[in-house]
Protein backbone atom coordinates (compact mmCIF):
# COMPACT_ATOMS: atom_id res chain seq x y z
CA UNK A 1 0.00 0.00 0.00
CA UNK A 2 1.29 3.36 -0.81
CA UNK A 3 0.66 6.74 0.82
CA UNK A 4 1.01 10.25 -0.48
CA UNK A 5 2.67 13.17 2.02
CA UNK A 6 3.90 16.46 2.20
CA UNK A 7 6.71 17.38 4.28
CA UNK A 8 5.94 21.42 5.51
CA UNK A 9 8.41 23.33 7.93
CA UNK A 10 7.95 26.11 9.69
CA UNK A 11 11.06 27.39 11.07
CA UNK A 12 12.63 24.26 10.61
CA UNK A 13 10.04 22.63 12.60
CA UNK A 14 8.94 19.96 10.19
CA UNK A 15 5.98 17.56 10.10
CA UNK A 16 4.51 14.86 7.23
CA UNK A 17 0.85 16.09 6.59
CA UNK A 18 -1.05 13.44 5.26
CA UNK A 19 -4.82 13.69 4.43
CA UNK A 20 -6.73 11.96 7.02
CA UNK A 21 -9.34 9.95 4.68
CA UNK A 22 -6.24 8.29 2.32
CA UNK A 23 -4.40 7.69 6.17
CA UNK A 24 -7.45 5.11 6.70
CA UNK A 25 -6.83 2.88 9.57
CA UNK A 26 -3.50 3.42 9.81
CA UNK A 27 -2.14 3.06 13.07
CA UNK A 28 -0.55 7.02 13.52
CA UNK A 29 1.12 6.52 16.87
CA UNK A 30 3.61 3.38 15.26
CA UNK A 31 3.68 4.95 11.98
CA UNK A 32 3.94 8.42 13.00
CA UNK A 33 7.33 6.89 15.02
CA UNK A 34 8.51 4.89 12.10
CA UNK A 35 8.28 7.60 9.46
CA UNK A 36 9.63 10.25 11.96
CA UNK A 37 13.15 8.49 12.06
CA UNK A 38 15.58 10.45 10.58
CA UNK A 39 18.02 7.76 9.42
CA UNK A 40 15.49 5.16 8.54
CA UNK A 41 12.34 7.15 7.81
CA UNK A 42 11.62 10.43 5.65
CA UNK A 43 12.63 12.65 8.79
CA UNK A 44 10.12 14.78 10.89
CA UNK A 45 9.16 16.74 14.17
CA UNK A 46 5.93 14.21 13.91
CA UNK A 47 2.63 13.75 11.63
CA UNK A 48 0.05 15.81 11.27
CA UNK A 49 -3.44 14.84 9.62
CA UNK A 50 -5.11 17.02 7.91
CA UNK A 51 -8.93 17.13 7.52
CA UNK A 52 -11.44 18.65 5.38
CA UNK A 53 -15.11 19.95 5.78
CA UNK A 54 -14.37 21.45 8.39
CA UNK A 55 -10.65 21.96 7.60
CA UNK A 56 -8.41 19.93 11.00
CA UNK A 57 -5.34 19.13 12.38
CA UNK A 58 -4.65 15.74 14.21
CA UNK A 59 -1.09 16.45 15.93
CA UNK A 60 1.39 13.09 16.52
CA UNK A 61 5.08 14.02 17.84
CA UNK A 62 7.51 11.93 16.81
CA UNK A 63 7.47 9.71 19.36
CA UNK A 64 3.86 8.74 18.78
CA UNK A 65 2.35 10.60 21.52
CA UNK A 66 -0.90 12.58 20.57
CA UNK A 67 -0.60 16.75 20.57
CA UNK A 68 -3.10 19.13 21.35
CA UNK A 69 -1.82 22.61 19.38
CA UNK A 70 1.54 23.14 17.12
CA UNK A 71 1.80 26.61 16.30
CA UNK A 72 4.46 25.85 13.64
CA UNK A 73 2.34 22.71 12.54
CA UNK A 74 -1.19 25.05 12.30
CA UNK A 75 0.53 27.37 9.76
CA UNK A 76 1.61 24.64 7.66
CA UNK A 77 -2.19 23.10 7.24
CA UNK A 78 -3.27 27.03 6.75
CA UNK A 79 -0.45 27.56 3.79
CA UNK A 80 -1.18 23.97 2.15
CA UNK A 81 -5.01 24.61 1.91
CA UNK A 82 -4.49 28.09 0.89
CA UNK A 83 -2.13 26.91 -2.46
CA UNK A 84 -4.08 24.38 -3.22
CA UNK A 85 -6.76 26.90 -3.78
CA UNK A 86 -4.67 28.99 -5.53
CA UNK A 87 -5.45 32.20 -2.87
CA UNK A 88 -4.91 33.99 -0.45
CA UNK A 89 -7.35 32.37 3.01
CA UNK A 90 -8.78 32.80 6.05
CA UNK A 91 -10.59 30.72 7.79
CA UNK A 92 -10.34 28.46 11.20
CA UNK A 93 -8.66 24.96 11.48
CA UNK A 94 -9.92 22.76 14.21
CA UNK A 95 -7.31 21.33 16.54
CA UNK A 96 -7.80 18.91 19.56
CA UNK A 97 -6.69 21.94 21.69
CA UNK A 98 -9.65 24.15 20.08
CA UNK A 99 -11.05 25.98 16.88
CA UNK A 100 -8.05 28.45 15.78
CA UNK A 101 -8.33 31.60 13.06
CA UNK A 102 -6.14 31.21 10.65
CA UNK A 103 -4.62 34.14 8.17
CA UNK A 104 -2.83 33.25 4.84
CA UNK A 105 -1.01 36.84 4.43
CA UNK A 106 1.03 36.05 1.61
CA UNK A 107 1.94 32.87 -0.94
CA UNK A 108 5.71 33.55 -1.67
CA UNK A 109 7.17 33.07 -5.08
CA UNK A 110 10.28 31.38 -3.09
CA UNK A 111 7.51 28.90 -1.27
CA UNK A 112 7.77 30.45 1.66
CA UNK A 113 4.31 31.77 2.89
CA UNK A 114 3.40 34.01 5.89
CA UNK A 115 0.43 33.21 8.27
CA UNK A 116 -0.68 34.69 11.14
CA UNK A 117 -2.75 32.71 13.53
CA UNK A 118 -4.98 33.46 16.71
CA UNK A 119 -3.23 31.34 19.35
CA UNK A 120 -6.03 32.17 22.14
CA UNK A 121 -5.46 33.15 25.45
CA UNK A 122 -2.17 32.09 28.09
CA UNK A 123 -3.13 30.60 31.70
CA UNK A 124 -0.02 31.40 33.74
CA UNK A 125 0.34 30.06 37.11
CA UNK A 126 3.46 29.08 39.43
CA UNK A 127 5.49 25.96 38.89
CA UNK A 128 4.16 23.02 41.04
CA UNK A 129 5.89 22.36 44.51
CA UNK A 130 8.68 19.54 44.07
CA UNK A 131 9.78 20.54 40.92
CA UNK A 132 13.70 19.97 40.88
CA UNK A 133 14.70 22.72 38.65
CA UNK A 134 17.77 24.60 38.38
CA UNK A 135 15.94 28.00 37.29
CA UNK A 136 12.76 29.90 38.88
CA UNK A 137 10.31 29.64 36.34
CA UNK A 138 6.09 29.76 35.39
CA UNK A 139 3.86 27.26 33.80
CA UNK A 140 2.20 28.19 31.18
CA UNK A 141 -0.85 26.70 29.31
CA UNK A 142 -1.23 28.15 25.44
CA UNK A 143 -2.91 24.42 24.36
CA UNK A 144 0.35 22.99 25.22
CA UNK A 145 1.64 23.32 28.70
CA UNK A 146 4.64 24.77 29.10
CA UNK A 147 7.68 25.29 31.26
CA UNK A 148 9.24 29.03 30.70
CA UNK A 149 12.10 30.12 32.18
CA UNK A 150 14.13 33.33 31.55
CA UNK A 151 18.09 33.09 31.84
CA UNK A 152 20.86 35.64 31.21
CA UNK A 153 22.31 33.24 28.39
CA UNK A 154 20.06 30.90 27.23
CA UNK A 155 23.05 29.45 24.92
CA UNK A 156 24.90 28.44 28.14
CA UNK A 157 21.75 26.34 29.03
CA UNK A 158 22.68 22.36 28.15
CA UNK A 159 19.12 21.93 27.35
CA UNK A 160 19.37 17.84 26.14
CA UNK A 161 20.18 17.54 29.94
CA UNK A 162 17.69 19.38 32.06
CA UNK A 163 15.14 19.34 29.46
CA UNK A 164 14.19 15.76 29.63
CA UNK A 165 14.37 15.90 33.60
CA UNK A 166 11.77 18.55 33.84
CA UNK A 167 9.71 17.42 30.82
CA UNK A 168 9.22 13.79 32.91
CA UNK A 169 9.26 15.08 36.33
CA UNK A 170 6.68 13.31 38.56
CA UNK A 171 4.60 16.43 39.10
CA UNK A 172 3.86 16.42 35.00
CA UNK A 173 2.04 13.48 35.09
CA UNK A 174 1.26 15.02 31.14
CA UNK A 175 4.77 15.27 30.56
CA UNK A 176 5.68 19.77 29.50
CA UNK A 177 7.39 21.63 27.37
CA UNK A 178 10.18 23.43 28.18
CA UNK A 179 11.46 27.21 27.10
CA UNK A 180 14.52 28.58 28.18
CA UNK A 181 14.63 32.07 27.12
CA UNK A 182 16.85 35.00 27.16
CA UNK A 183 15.91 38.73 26.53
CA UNK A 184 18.56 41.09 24.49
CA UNK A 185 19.61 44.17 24.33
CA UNK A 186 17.62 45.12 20.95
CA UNK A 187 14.34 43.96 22.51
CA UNK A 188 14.23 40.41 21.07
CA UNK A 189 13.85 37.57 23.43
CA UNK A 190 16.40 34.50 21.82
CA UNK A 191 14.54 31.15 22.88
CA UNK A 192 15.37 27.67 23.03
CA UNK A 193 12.98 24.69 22.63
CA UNK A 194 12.61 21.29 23.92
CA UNK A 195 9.68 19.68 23.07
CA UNK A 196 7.78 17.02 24.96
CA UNK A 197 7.86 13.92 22.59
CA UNK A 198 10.41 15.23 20.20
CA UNK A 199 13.60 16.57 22.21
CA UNK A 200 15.34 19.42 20.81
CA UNK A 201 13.42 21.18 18.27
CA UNK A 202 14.60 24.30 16.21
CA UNK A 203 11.33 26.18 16.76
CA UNK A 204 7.65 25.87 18.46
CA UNK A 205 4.93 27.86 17.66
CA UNK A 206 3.14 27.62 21.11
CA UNK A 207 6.78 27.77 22.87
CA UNK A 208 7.73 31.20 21.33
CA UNK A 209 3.83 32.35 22.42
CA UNK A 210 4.13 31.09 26.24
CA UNK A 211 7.55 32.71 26.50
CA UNK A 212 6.11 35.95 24.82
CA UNK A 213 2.83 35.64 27.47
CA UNK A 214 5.13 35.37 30.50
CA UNK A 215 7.24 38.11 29.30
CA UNK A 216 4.41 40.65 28.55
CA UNK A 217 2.79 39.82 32.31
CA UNK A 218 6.27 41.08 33.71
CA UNK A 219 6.28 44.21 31.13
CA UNK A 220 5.43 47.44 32.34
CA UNK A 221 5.48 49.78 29.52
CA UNK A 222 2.46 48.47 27.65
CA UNK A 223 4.30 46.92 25.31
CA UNK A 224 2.39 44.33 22.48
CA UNK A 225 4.69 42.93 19.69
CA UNK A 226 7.48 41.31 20.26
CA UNK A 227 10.17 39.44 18.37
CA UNK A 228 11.32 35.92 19.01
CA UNK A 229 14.54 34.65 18.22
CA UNK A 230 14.66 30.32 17.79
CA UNK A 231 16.99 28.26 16.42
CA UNK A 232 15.09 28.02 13.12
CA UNK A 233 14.67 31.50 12.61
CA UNK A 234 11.66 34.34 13.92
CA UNK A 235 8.17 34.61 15.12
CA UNK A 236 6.36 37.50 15.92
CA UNK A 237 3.86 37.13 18.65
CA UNK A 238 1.45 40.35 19.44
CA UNK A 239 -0.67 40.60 22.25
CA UNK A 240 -4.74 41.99 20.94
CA UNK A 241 -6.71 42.09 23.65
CA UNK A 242 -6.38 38.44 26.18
CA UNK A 243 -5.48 36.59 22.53
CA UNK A 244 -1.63 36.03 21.11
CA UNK A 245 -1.48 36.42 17.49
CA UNK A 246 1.31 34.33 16.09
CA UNK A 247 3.04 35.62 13.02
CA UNK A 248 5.94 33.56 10.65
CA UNK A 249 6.57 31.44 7.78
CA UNK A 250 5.66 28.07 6.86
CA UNK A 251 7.01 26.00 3.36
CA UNK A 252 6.34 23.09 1.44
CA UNK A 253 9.93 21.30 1.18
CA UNK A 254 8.36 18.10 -0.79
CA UNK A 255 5.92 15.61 -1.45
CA UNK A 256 5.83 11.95 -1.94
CA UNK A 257 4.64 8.39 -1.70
CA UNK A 258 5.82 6.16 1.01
CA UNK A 259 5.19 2.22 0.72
CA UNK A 260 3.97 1.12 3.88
């Protein structure tokens, strides 16, 4: 049996999207795993099916388990249904995390479009007592939970360490995310990601909007745009109201069949 795919990055966040009806009854959690594999499979952040009437997004990392929201992943399905139709879009995809509005701003001649999405509100609350971490920090829910913590070099952080320690600590039964983050001098914020399910990551859409949530409840001058720095390259995250609008690229790298 044979399967078509696309393989989208945002950032260099990268997932398969496959169309949900030709995925069938395809098991995603062992193929998701499979196909992920970077040596042995096509290479991905995870799988992401996509569905139609109304337009969804089924999230798998790439360790099988099941995601709620992917901020890089949501721009991705908004770009691919907005070439196939040959236009700009906007509309809402439906993810298991909630119903998200989606803006196709512009299809690039390069490939690379821009799309801006409504990433909802941030829940920030204190970290949970017995946490064994070696920076003060907040939780924050944006559809993902979240660990955000804000260093004075975020590059001196050996994230493949303490990021698996607090992403299975006992007191995320869930498993989190975790954002170390470091403000500069021009007014960016430079994050790093790791990602529950997936390890190091060179971006993450609801990352970049948890660190920008935590940073604007601890900003005094009002400010409402601000510019993220990840591995993979920039997000702009501005604050309208209680929702964070998300703002950055997303690109087709290829398509193909897999025989499965």
């Amino acid at each position: 049996m044979t399967l078509r795919f696309e393989k989208w990055e945002g950032l260099g966040n990268d997932y398969l999207l496959v169309d949900q009806k030709e995925f069938g009854e395809r098991d995603p959690k062992s193929w998701t795993v499979r196909w992920s594999d970077r040596n042995f499979g096509v290479g991905s952040d995870g799988l992401i099916l996509v569905g139609d009437d109304p337009l969804s997004m089924k999230i798998f990392n790439a360790d099988g388990s099941e995601g709620a929201m992917c901020g890089n992943g949501i721009r991705a399905v908004a770009a691919q249904h907005a070439r196939r139709r040959g236009s700009l879009w906007s509309g809402v995809v439906a993810a298991k995390s909630g119903d998200r509005k989606c803006e196709v701003l512009e299809l690039g001649d390069s490939g690379e479009d821009s799309v801006t999405v409504n990433m909802g509100c941030a829940a920030i609350s204190g970290l949970p007592a017995g946490l064994m971490s070696p920076f003060p920090g907040v939780h924050v829910d944006v559809g993902n939970p979240h660990y955000v913590a804000f260093v004075p070099d975020c590059e001196s952080v050996v994230l493949e360490e303490i990021g698996p320690k607090i992403e299975n600590a006992p007191v995320f039964p869930g498993r989190i995310n975790v954002q170390i983050a470091s403000a500069q001098d021009d007014g960016r914020i430079r994050l790093r990601t790791w990602e529950r399910g997936s390890g190091i990551t060179k971006a993450c859409g609801t990352g970049a909007c948890a660190v920008a949530a935590a940073f604007f409840a601890q900003e005094t001058s009002g400010q409402d745009t601000v510019k993220l720095e990840l591995d993979g390259g920039y997000l702009d995250i501005t604050r309208r109201g209680n929702d964070l609008w998300m703002t950055g690229p997303a690109r087709c790298v290829y398509s193909g069949v897999i025989s499965d």
